[in-house]
C-alpha atoms as a PDB file:
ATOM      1  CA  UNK A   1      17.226 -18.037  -9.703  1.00  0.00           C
ATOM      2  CA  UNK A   2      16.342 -15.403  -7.599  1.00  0.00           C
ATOM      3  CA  UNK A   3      15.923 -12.017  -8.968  1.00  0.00           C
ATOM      4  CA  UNK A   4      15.520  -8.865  -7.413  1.00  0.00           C
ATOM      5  CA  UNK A   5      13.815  -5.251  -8.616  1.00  0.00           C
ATOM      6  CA  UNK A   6      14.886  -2.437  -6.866  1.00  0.00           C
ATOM      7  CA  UNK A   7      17.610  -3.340  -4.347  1.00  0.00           C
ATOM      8  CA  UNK A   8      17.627  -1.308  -0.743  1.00  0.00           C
ATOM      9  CA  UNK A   9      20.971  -0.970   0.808  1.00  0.00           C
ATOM     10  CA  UNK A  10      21.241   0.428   4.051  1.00  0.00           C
ATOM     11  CA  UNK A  11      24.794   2.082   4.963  1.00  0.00           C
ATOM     12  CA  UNK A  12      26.002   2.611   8.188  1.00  0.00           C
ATOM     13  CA  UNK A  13      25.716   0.499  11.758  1.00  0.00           C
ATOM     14  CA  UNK A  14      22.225  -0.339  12.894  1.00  0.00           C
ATOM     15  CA  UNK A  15      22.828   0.608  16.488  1.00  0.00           C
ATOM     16  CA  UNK A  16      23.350   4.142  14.909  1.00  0.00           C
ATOM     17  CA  UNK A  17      20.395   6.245  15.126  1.00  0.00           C
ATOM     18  CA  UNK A  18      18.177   6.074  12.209  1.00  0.00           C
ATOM     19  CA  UNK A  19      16.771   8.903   9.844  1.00  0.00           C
ATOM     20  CA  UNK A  20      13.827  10.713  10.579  1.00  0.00           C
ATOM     21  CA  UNK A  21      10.362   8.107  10.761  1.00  0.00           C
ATOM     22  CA  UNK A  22       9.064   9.624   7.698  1.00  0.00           C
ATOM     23  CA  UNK A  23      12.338   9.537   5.465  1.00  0.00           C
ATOM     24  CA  UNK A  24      13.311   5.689   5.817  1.00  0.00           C
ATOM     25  CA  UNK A  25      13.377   3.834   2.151  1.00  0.00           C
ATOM     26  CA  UNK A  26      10.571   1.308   2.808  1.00  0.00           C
ATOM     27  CA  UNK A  27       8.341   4.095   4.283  1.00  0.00           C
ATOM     28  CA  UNK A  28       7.643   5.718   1.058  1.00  0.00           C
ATOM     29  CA  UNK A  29       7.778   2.746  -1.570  1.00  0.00           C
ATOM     30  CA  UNK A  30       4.845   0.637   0.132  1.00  0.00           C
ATOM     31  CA  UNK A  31       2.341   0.423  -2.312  1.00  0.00           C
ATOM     32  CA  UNK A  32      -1.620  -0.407  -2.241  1.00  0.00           C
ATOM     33  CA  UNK A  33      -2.225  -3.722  -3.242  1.00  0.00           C
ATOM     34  CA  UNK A  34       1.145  -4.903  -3.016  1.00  0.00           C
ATOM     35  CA  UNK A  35       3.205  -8.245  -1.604  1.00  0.00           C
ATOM     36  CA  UNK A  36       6.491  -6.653  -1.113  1.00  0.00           C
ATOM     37  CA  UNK A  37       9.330  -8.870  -0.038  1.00  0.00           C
ATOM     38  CA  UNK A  38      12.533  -8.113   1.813  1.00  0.00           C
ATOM     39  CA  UNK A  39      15.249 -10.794   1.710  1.00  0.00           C
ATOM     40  CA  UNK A  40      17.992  -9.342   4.770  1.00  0.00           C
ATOM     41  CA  UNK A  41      21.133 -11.267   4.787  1.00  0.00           C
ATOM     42  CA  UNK A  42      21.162 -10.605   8.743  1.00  0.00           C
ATOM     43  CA  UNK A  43      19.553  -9.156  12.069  1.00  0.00           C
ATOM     44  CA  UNK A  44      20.353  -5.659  11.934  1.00  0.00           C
ATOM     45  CA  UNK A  45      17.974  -5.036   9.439  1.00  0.00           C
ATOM     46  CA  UNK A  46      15.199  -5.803  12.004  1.00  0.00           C
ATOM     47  CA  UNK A  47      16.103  -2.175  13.404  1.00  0.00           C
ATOM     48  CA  UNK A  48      15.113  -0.718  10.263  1.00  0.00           C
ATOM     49  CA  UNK A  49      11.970  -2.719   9.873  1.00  0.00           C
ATOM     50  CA  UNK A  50      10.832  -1.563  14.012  1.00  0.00           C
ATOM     51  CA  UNK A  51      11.239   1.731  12.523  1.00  0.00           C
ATOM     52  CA  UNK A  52       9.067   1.159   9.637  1.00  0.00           C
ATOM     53  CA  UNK A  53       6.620  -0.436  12.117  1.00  0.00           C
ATOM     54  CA  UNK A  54       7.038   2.922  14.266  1.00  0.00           C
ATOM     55  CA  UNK A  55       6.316   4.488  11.024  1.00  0.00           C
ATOM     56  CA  UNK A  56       3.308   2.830  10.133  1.00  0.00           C
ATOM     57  CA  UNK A  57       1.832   3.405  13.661  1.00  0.00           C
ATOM     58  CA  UNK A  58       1.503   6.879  13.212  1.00  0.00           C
ATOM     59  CA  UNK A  59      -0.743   6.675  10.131  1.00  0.00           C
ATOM     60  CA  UNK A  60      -3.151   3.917  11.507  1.00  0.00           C
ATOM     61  CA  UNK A  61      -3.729   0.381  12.615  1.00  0.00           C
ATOM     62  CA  UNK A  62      -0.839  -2.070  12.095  1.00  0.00           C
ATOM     63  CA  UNK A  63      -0.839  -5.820  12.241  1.00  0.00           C
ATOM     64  CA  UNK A  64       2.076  -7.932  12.583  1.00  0.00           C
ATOM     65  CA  UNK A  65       2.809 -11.066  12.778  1.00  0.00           C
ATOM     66  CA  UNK A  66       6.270 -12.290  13.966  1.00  0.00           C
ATOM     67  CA  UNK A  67       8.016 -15.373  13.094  1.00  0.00           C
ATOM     68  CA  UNK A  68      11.168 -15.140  14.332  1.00  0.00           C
ATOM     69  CA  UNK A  69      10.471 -13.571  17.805  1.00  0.00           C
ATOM     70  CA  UNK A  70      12.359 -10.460  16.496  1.00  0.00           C
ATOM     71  CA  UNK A  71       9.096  -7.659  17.081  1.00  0.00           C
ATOM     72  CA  UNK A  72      11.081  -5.390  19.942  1.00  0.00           C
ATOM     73  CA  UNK A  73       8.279  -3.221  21.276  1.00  0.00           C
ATOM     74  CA  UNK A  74      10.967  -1.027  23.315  1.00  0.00           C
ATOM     75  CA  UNK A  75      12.750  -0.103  19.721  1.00  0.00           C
ATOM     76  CA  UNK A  76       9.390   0.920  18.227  1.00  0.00           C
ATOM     77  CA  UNK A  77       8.694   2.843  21.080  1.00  0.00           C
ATOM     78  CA  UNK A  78      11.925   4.497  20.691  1.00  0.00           C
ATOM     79  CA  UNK A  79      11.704   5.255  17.490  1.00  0.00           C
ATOM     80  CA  UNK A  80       8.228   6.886  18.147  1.00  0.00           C
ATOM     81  CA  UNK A  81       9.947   9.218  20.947  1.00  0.00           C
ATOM     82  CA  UNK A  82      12.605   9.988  18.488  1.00  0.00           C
ATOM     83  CA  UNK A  83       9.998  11.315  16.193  1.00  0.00           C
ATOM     84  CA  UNK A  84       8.105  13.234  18.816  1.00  0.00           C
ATOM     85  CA  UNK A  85       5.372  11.411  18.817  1.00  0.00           C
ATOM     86  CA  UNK A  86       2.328   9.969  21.442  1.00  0.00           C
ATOM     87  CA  UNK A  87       3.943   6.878  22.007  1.00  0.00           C
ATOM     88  CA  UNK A  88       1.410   5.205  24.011  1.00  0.00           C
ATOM     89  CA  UNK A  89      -1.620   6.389  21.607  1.00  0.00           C
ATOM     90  CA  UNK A  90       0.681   4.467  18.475  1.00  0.00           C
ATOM     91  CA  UNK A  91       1.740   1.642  20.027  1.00  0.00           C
ATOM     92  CA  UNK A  92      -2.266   0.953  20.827  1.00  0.00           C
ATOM     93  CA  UNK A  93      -2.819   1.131  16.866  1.00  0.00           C
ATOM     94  CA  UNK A  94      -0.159  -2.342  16.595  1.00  0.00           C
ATOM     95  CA  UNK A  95      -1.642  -5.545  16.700  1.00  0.00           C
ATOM     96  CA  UNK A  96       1.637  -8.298  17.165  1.00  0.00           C
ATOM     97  CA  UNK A  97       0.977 -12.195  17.127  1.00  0.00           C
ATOM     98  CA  UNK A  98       3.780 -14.689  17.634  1.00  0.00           C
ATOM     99  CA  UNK A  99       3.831 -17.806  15.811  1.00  0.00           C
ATOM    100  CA  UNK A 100       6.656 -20.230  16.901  1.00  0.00           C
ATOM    101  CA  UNK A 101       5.664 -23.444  14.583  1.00  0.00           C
ATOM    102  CA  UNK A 102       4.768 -23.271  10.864  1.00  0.00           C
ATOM    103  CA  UNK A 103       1.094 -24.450  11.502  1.00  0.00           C
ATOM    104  CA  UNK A 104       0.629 -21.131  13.446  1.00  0.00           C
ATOM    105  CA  UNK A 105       2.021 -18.835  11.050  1.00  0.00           C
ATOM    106  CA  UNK A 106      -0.124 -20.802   8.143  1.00  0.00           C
ATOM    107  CA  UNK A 107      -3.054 -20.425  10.594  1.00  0.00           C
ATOM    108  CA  UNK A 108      -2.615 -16.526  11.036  1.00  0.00           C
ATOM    109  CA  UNK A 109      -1.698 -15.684   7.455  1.00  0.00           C
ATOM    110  CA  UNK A 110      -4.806 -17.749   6.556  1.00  0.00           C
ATOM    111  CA  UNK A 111      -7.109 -15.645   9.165  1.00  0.00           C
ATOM    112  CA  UNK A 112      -9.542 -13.942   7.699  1.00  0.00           C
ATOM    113  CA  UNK A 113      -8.381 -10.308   8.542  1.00  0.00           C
ATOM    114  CA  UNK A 114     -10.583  -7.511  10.773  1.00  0.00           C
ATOM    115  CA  UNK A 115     -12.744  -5.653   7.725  1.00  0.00           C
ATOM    116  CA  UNK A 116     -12.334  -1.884   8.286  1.00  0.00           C
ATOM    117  CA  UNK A 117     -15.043   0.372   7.156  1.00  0.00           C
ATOM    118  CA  UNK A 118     -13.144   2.638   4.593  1.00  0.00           C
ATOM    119  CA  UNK A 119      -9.991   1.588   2.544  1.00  0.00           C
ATOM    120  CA  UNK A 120      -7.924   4.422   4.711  1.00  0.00           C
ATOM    121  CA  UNK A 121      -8.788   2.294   7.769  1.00  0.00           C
ATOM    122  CA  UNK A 122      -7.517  -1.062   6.407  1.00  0.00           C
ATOM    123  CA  UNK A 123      -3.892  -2.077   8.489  1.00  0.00           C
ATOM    124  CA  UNK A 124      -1.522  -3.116   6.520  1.00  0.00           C
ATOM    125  CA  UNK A 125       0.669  -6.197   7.749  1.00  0.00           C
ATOM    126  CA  UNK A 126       4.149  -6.874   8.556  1.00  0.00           C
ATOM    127  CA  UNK A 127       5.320 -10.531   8.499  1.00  0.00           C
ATOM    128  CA  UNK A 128       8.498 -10.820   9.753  1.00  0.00           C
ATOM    129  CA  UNK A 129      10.877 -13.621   9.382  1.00  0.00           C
ATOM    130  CA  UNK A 130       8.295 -15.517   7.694  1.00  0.00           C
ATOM    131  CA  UNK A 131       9.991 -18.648   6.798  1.00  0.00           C
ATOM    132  CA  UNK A 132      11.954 -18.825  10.284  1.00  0.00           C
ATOM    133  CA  UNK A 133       8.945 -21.741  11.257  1.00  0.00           C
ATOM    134  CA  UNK A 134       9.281 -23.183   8.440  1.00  0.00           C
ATOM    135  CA  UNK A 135      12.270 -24.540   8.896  1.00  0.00           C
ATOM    136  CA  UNK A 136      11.451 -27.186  11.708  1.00  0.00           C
ATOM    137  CA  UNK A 137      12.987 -30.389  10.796  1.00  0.00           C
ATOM    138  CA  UNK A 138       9.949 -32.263  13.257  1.00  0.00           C
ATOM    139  CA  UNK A 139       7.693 -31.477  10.129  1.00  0.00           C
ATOM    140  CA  UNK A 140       8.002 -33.381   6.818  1.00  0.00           C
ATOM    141  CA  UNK A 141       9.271 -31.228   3.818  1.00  0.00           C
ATOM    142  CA  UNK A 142       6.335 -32.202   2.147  1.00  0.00           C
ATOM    143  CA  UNK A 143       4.409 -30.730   5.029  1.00  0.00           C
ATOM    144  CA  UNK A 144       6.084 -27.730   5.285  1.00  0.00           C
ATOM    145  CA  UNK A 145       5.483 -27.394   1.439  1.00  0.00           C
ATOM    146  CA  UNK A 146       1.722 -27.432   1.839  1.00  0.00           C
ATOM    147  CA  UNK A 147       1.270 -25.274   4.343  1.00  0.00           C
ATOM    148  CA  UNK A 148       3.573 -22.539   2.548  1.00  0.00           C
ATOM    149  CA  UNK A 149       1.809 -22.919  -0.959  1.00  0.00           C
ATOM    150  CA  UNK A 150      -1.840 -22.720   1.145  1.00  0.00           C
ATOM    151  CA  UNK A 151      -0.336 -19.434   2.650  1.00  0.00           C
ATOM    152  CA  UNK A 152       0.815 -17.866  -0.387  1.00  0.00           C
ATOM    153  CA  UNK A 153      -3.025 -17.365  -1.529  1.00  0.00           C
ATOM    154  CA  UNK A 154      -3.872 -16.158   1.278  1.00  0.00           C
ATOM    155  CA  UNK A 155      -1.744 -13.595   1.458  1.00  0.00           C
ATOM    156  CA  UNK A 156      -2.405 -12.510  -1.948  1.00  0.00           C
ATOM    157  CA  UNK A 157      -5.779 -12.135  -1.521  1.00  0.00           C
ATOM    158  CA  UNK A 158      -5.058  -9.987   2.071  1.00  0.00           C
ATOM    159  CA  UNK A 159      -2.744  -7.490   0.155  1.00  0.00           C
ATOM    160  CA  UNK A 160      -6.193  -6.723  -1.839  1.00  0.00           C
ATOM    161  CA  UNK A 161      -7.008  -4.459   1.333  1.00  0.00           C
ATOM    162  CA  UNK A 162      -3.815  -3.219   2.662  1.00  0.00           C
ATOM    163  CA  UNK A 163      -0.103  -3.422   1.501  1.00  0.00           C
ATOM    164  CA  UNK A 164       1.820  -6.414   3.242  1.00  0.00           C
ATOM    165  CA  UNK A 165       5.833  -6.600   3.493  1.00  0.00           C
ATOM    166  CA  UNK A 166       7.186 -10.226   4.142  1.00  0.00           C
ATOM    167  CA  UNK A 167      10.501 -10.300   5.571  1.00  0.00           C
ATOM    168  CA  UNK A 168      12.858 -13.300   4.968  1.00  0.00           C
ATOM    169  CA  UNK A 169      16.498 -14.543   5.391  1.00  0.00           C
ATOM    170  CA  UNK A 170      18.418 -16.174   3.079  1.00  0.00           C
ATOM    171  CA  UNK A 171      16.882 -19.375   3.695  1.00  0.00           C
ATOM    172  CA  UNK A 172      15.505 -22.607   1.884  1.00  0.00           C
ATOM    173  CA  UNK A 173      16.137 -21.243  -1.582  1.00  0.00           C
ATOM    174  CA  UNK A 174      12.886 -23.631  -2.910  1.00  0.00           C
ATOM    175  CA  UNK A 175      10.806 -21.735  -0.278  1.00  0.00           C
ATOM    176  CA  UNK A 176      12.181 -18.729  -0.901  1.00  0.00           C
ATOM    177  CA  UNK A 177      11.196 -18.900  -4.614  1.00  0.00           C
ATOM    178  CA  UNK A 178       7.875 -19.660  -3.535  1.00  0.00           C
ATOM    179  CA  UNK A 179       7.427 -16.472  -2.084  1.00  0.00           C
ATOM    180  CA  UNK A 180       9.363 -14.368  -5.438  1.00  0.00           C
ATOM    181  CA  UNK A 181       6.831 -15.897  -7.202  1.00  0.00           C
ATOM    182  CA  UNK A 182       3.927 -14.265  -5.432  1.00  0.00           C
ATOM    183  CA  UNK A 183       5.746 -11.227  -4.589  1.00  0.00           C
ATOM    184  CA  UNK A 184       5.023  -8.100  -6.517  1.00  0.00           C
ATOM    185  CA  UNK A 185       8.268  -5.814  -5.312  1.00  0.00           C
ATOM    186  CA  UNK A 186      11.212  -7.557  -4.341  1.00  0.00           C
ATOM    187  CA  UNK A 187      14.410  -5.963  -2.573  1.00  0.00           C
ATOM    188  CA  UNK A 188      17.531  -7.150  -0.750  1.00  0.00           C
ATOM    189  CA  UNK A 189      18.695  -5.423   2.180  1.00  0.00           C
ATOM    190  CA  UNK A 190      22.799  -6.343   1.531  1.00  0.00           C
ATOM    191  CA  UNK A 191      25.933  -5.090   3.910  1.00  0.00           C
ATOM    192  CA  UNK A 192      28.058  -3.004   2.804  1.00  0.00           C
ATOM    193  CA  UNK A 193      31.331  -4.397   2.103  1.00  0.00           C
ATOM    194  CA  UNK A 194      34.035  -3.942   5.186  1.00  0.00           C
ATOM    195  CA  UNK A 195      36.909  -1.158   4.510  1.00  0.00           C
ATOM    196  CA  UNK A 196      39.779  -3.056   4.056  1.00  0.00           C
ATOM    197  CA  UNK A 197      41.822  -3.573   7.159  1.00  0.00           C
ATOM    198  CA  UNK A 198      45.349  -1.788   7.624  1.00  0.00           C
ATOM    199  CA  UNK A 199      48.392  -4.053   8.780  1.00  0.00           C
ATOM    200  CA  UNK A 200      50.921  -2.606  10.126  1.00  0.00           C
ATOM    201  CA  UNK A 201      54.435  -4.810  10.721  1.00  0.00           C
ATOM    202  CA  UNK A 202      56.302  -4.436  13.870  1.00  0.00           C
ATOM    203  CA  UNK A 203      60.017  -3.985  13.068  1.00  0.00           C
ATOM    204  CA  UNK A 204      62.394  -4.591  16.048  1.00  0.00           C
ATOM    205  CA  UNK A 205      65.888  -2.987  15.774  1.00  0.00           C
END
């Protein structure tokens, strides 16, 4: 059973524009030597996660590595204008690798990360729709299983440097407990319930 510490809700549309860089919930609760996990329920909260990204940019280097094929450059760099900053100099700072099977993502979560020279310079990493790859049907379960439990390590060990936030969908619930087990913060990004819809009957006299 899956449990989660603080849960994040985020109100409103996603297409709406978002708070201020510095003032979005994930920007202030990342913490040093921490595996944070994010289970979203659905796409939308990507746009809050390119803002975090945006976010992050501003303070330093930034890797990410993307799993799902969901890192939009043109929202960060929107959310960067909307904050008045140098968009170009920020978006230099982000480091983005694509993996599109689960021996890639293994592979770059197991890469032995660019050492920075003082603890301020270390980037932390944003691993978006991490188990999206591992969900290929062309490898084995039992495949799939090994290469997740040799990434878990790994990225336990990486979080030593920098904070990382893994972002998942409600997927494989086995793999996802995998990944509660290593996590240090968990949170759920949930929907807000729909207003309930008016009827109105059509009376013909």
């Amino acid at each position: 059973m899956i449990v989660s510490r603080p849960i994040l809700q985020y109100a409103g549309v996603m297409d709406q524009l978002l708070p201020p860089l510095h003032s979005t919930p994930l920007y202030s609760t990342l913490s040093p030597k921490h595996l944070h996990l994010l289970i979203h329920p659905n796409p939308g909260t990507s746009r809050l996660l390119l803002d975090l990204a945006a976010s992050l940019a501003l303070r330093g280097p930034l890797e990410v590595l993307d799993g799902g094929n969901c890192f939009n450059i043109y929202t960060v760099a929107q959310a960067l204008r909307r904050g008045g900053a140098d968009v170009r100099r920020a978006l230099g700072r982000i480091q983005v690798a694509r993996a599109f099977t689960c021996y890639q993502m293994a592979a770059m979560v197991c890469q032995e990360p660019v050492k920075a020279t003082t603890p301020e310079e270390a980037a932390p990493l944003m691993v978006l729709d991490f188990l999206n790859t591992f969900q290929d049907e062309n490898v084995s379960l039992s495949e799939r299983k090994r290469l997740l439990r040799s990434s878990l390590p790994a990225l336990r060990q990486r979080c030593q440097a920098a904070p990382i936030l893994v972002s998942i969908r409600k997927e494989v619930p086995e793999f996802m407990e995998m990944l509660v087990e290593a996590a240090d913060d968990i949170w759920r990004a949930e929907t807000p319930p729909q207003p309930p819809t008016q009827m109105t009957l059509g009376i013909e006299l």
